[in-house]
N, C-alpha and C. Protein backbone atom coordinates (compact mmCIF):
# COMPACT_ATOMS: atom_id res chain seq x y z
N UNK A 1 116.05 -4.61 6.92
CA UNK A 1 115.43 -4.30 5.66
C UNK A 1 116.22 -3.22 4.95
N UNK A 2 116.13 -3.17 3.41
CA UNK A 2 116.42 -2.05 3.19
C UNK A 2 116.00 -1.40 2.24
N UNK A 3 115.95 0.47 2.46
CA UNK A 3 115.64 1.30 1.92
C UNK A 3 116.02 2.37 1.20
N UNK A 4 115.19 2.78 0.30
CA UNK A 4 115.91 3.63 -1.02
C UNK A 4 114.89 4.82 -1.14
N UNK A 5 116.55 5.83 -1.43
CA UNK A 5 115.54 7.14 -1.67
C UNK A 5 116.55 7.43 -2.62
N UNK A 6 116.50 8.89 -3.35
CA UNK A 6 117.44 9.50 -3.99
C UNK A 6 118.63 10.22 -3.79
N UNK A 7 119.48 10.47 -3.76
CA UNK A 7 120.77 10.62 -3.51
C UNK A 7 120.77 12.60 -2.72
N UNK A 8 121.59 12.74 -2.20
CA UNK A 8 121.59 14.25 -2.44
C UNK A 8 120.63 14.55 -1.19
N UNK A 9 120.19 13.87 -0.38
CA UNK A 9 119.28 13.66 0.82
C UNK A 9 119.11 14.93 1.53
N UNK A 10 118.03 15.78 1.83
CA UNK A 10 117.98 17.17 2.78
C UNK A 10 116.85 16.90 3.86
N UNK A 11 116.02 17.86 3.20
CA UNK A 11 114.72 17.17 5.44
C UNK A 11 114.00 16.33 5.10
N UNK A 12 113.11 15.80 4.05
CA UNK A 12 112.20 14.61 4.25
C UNK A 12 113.43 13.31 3.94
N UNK A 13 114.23 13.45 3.01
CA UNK A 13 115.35 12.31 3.15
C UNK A 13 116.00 12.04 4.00
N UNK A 14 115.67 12.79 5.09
CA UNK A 14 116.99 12.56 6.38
C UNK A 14 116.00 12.30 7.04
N UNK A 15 114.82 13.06 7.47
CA UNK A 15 113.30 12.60 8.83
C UNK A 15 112.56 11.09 8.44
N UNK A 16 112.82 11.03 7.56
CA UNK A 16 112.04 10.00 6.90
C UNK A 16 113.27 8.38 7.61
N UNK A 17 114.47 8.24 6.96
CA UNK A 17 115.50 7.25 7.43
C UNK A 17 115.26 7.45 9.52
N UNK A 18 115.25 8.62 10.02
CA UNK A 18 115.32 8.68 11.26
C UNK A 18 114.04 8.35 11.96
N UNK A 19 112.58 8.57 11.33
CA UNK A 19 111.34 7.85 11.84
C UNK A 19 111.76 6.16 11.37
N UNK A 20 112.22 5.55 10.42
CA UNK A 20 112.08 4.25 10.16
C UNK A 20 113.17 3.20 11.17
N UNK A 21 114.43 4.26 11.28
CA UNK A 21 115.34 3.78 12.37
C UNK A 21 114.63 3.39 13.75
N UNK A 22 114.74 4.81 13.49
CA UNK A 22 113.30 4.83 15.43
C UNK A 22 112.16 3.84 15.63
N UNK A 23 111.10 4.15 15.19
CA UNK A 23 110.28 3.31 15.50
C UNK A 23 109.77 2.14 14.12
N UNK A 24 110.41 1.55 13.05
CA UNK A 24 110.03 0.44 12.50
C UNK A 24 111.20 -0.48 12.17
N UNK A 25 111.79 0.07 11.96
CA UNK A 25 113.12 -0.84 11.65
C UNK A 25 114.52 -0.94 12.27
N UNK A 26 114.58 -1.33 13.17
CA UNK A 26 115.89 -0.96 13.91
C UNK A 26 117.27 -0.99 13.54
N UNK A 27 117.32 -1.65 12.55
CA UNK A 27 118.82 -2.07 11.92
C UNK A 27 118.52 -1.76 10.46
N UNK A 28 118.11 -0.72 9.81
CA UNK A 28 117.77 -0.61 8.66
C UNK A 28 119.14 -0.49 7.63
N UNK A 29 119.23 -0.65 6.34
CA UNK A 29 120.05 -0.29 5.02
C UNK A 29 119.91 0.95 4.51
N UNK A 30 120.38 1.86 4.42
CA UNK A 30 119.95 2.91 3.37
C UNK A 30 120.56 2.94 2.07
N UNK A 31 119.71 3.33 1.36
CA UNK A 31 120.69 3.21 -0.22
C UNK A 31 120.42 4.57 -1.01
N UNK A 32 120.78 5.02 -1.07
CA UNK A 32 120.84 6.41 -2.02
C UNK A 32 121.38 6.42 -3.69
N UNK A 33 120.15 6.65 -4.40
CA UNK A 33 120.86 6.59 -5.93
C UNK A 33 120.08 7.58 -6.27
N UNK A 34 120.59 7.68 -7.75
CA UNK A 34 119.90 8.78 -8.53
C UNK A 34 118.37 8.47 -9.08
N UNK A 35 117.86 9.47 -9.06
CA UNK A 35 116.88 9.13 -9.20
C UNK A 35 116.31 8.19 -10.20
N UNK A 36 117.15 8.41 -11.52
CA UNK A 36 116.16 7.51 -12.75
C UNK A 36 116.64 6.03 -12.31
N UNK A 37 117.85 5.58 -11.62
CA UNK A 37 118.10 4.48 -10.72
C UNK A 37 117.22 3.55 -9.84
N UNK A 38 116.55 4.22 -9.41
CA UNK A 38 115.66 3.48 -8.23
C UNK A 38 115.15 2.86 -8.50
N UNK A 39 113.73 2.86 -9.14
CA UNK A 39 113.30 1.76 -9.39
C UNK A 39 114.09 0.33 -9.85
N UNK A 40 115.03 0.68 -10.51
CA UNK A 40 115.57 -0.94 -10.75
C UNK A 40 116.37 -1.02 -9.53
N UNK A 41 117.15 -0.05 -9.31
CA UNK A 41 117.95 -0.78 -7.70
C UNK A 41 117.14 -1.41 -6.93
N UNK A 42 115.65 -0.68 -6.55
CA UNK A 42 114.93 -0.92 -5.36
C UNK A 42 114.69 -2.65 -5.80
N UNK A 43 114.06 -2.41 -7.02
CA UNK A 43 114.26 -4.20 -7.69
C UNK A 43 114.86 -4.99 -7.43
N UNK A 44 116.31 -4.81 -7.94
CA UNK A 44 117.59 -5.44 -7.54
C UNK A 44 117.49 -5.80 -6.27
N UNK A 45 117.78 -4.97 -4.90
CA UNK A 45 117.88 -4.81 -4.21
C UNK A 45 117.14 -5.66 -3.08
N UNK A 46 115.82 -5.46 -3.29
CA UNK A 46 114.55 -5.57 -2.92
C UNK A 46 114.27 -5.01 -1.90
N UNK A 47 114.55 -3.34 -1.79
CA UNK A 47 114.53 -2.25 -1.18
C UNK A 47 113.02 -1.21 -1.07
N UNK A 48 112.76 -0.96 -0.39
CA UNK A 48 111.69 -0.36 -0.24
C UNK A 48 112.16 1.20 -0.63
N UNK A 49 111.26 1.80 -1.33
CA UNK A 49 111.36 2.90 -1.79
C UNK A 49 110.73 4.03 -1.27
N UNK A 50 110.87 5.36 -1.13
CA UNK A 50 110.55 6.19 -0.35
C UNK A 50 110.67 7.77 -0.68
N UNK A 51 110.00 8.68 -0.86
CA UNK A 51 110.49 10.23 -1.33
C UNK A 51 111.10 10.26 -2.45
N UNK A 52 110.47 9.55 -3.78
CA UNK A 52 110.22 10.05 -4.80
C UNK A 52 109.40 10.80 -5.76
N UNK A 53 109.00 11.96 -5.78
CA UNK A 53 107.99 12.60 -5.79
C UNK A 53 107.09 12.18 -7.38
N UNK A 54 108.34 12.90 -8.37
CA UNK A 54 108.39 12.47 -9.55
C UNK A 54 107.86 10.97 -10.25
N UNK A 55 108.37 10.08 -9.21
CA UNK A 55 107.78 8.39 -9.48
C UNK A 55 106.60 7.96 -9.10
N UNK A 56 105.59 7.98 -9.81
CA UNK A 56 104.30 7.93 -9.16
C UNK A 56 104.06 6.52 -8.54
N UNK A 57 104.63 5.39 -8.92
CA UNK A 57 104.42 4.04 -8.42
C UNK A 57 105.34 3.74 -7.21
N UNK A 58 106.13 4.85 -6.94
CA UNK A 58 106.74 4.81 -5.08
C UNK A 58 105.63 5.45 -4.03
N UNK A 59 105.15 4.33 -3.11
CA UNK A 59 103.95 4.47 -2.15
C UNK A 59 104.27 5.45 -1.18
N UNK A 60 105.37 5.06 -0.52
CA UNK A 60 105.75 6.38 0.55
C UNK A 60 106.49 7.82 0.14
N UNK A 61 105.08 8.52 -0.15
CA UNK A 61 105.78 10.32 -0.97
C UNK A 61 104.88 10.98 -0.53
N UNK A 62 105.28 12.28 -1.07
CA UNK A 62 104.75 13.38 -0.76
C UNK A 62 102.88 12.83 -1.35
N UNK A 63 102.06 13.22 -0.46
CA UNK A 63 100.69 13.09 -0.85
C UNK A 63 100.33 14.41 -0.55
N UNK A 64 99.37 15.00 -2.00
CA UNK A 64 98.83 16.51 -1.72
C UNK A 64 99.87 17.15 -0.62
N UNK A 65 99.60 17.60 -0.17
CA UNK A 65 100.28 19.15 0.71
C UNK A 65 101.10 18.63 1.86
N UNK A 66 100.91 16.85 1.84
CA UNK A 66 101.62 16.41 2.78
C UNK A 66 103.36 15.55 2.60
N UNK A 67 104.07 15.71 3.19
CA UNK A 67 105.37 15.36 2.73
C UNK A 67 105.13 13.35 3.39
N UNK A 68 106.62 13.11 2.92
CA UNK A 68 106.29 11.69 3.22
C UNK A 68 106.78 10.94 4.49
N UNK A 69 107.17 11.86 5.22
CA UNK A 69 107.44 11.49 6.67
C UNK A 69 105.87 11.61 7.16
N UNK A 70 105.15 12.23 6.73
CA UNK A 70 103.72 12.25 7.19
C UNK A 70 102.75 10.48 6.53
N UNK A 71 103.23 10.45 5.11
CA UNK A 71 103.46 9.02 4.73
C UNK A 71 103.52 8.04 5.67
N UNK A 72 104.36 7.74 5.85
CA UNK A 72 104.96 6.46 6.57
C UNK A 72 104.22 7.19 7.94
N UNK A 73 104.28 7.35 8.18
CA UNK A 73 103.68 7.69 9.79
C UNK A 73 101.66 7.27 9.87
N UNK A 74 101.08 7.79 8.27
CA UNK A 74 100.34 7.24 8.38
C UNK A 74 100.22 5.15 7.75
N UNK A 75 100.88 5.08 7.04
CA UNK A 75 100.86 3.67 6.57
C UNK A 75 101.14 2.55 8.11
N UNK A 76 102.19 3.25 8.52
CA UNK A 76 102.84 2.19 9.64
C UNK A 76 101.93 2.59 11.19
N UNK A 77 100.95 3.01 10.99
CA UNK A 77 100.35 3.22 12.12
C UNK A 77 101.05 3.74 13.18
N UNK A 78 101.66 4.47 13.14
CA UNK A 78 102.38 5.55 14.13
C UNK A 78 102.14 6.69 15.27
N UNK A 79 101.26 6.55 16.30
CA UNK A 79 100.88 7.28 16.83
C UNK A 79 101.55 7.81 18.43
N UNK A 80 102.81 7.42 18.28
CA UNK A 80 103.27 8.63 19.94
C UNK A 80 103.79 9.68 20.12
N UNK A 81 103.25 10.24 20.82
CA UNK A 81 103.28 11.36 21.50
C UNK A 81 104.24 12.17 21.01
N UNK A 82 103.82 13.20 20.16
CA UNK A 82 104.69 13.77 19.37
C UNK A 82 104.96 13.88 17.90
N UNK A 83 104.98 13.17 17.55
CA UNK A 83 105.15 13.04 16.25
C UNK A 83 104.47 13.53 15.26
N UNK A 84 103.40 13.89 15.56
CA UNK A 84 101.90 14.87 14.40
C UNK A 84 103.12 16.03 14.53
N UNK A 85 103.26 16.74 16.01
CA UNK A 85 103.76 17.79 15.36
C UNK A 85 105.11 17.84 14.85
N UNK A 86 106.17 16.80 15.30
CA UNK A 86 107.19 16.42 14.63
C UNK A 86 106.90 16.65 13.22
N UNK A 87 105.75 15.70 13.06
CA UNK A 87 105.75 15.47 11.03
C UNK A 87 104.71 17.30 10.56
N UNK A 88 104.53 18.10 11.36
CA UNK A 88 104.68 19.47 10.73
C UNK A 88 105.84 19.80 10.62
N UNK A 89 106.33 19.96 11.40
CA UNK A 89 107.77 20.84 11.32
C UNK A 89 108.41 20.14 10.19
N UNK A 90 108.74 18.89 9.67
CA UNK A 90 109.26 18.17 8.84
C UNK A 90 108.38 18.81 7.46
N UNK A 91 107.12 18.94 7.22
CA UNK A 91 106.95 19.16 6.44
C UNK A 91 106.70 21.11 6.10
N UNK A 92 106.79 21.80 7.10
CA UNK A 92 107.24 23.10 6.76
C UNK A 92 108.70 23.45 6.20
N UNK A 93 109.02 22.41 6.83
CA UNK A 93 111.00 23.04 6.24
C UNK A 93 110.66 22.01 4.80
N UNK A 94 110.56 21.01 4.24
CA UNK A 94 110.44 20.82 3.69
C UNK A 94 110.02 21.13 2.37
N UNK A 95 108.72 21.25 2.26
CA UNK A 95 107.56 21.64 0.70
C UNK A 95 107.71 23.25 1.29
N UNK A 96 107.91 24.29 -0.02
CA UNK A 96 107.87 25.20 -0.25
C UNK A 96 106.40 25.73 -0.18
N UNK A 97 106.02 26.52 0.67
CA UNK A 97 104.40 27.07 0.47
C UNK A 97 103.80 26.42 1.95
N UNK A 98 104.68 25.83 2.43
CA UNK A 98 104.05 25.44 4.06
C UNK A 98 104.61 25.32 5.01
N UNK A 99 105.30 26.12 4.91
CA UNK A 99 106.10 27.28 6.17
C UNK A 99 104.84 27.38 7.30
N UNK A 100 104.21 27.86 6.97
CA UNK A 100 103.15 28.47 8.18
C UNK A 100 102.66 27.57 9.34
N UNK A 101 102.70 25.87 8.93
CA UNK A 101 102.47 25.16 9.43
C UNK A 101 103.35 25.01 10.78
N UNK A 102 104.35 25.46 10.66
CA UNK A 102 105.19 25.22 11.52
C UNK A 102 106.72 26.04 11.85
N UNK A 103 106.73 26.98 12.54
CA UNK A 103 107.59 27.67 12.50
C UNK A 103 109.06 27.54 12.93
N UNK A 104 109.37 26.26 13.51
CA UNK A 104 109.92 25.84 13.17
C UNK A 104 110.66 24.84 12.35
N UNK A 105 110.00 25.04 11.46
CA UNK A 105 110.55 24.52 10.06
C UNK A 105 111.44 25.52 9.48
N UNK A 106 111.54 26.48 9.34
CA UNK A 106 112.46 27.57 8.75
C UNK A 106 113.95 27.09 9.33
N UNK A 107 114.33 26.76 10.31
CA UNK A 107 115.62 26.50 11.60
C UNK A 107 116.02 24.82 10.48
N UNK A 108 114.90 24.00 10.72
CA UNK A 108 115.31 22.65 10.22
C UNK A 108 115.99 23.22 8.61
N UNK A 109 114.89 23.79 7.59
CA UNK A 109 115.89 23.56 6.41
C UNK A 109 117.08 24.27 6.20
N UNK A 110 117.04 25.44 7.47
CA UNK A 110 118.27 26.09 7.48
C UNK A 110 119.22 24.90 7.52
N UNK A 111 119.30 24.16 8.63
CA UNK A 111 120.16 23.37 9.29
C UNK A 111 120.42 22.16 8.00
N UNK A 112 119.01 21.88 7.43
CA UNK A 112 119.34 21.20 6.06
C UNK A 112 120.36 21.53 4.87
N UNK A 113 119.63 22.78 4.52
CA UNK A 113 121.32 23.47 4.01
C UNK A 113 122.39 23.56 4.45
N UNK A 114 122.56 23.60 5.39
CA UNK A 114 123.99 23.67 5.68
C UNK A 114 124.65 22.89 6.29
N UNK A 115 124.08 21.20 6.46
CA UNK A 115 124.58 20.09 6.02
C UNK A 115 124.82 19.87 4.16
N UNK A 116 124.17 20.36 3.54
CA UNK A 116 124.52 20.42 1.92
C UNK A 116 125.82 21.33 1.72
N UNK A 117 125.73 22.17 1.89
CA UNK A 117 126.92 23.05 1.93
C UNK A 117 127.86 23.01 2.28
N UNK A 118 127.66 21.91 3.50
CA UNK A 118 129.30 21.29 4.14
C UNK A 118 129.84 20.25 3.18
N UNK A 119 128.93 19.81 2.37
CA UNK A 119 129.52 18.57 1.23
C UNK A 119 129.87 17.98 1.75
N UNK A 120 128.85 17.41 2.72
CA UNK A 120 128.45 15.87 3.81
C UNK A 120 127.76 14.93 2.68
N UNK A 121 128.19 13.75 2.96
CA UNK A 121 128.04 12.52 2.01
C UNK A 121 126.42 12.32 3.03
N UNK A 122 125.92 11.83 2.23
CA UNK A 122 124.34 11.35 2.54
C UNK A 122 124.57 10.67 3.65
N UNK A 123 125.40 9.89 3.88
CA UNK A 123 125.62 9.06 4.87
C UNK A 123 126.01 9.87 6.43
N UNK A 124 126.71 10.66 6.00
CA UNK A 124 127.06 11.48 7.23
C UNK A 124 126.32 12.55 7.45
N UNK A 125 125.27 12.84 6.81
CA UNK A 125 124.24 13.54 7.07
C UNK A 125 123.60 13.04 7.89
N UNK A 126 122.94 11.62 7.92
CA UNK A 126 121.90 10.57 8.63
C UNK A 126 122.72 11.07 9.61
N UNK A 127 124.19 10.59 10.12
CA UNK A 127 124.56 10.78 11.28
C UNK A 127 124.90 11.70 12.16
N UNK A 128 125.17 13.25 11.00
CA UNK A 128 125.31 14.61 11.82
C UNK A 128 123.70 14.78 12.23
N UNK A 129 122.76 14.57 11.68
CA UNK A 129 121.51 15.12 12.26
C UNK A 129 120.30 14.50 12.79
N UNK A 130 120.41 12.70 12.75
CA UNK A 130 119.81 12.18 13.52
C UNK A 130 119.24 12.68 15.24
N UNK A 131 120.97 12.89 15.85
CA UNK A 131 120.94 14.04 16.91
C UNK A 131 119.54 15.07 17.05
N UNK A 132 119.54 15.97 15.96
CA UNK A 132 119.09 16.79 15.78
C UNK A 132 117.31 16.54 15.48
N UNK A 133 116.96 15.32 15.28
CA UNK A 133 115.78 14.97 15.05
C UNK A 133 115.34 14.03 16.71
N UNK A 134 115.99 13.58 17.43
CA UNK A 134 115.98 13.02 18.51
C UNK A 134 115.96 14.48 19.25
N UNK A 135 116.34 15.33 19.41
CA UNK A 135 115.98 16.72 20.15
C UNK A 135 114.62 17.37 19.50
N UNK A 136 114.56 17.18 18.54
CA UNK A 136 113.06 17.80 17.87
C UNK A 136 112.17 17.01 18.46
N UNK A 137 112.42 16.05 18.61
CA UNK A 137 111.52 14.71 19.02
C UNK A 137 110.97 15.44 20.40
N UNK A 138 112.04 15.13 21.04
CA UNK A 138 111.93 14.97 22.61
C UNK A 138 110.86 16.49 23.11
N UNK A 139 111.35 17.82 21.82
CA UNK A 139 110.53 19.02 22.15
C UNK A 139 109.33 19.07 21.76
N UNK A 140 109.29 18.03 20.52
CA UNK A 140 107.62 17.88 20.70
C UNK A 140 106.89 17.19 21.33
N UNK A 141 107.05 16.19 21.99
CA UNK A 141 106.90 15.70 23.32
C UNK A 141 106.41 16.13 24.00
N UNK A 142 107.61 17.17 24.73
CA UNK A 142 107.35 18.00 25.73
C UNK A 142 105.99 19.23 25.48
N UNK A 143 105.70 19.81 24.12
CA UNK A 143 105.24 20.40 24.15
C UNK A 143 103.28 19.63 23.96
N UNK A 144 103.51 18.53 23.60
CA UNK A 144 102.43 17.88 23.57
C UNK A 144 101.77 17.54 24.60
N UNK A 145 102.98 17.27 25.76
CA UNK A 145 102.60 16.63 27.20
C UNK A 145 102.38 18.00 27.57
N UNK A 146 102.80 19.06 27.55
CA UNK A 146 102.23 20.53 28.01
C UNK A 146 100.66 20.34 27.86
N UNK A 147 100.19 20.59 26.67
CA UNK A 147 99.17 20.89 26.25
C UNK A 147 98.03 20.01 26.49
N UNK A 148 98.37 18.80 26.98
CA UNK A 148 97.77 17.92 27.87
C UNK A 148 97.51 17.82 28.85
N UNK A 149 98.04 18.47 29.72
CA UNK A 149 98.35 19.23 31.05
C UNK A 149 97.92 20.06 31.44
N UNK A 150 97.18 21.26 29.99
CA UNK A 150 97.05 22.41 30.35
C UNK A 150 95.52 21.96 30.69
C-alpha cells in the first residue's frame, strides 16, 4: 500500500511510517510532498494519508491532545504490549505542551532534530531511526512486562 504524509518528516512522521511498517503493512510506499500537494497526490496515487494537521479531511492526525501515531494505533486496533506507552513518548516529543506525559520524549525530539540538522532526506531518516524506534519499542515492553510482574 501506499502512504502520504508531508515532506520534511520529524517524530510523528517518522513513528507513524515505523508503527505501519511493523505491525500493518509490511512492504509499505512512503511518499512525502508538500503539504498543499497531498491531497491530490494521495488521489493520484491512491495513497493513504496521514499527519496532516492543517487538512481536516485526513483521518489519521493529531486528535485533541493526541498525536497521530496514537491515531492509527487506535483505528487499526493495535494493542501489544507496549505500545500505549510507546505512543506517549511519541507524543511528548512531539506536540509542544506534553512533555510531561513522558519523559522521555525530550531525548526522541532531541534525536529528531538532529536527524533535521544532518540534512537527512526523509527517506534516510525512516532508515537512520527506525533502529531507534525498535529499541524504544523493545524498552517499553520491558517496562510494561515489569509492571506486570510487579
Amino acid at each position: 500500500m501506499k502512504w502520504i504524509t508531508r515532506k520534511n518528516i520529524k517524530v510523528d512522521r517518522v513513528a507513524c511510517p515505523w508503527l505501519i511498517q511493523r505491525f500493518i503493512d509490511p512492504d509499505p510506499e512512503f511518499l512525502f510532498v508538500e503539504e498543499v500537494q497531498l491531497l491530490d497526490v494521495a488521489a493520484r496515487e491512491g495513497a493513504i494519508p496521514f499527519d496532516a494537521p492543517r487538512l481536516s479531511t485526513v483521518k489519521l492526525n493529531h486528535r485533541g491532545d493526541r498525536c497521530t501515531f496514537e491515531a492509527i494505533i487506535d483505528d487499526y486496533n493495535l494493542d501489544q504490549t507496549g505500545l500505549s506507552s510507546l505512543a506517549l513518548i511519541v507524543r511528548a516529543a512531539d506536540i509542544r505542551g506534553q512533555e510531561h506525559v513522558a519523559p522521555e520524549g525530550l531525548g526522541l525530539r532531541a534525536i529528531a532534530d538532529g536527524c533535521q540538522a544532518m540534512g537527512l532526506s526523509d527517506e534516510d531518516r525512516l532508515v537512520k531511526q527506525f533502529p531507534m524506534y525498535d529499541a524504544l519499542f523493545a524498552y517499553c515492553r520491558k517496562l510494561t512486562n515489569k509492571e506486570i510482574n510487579a
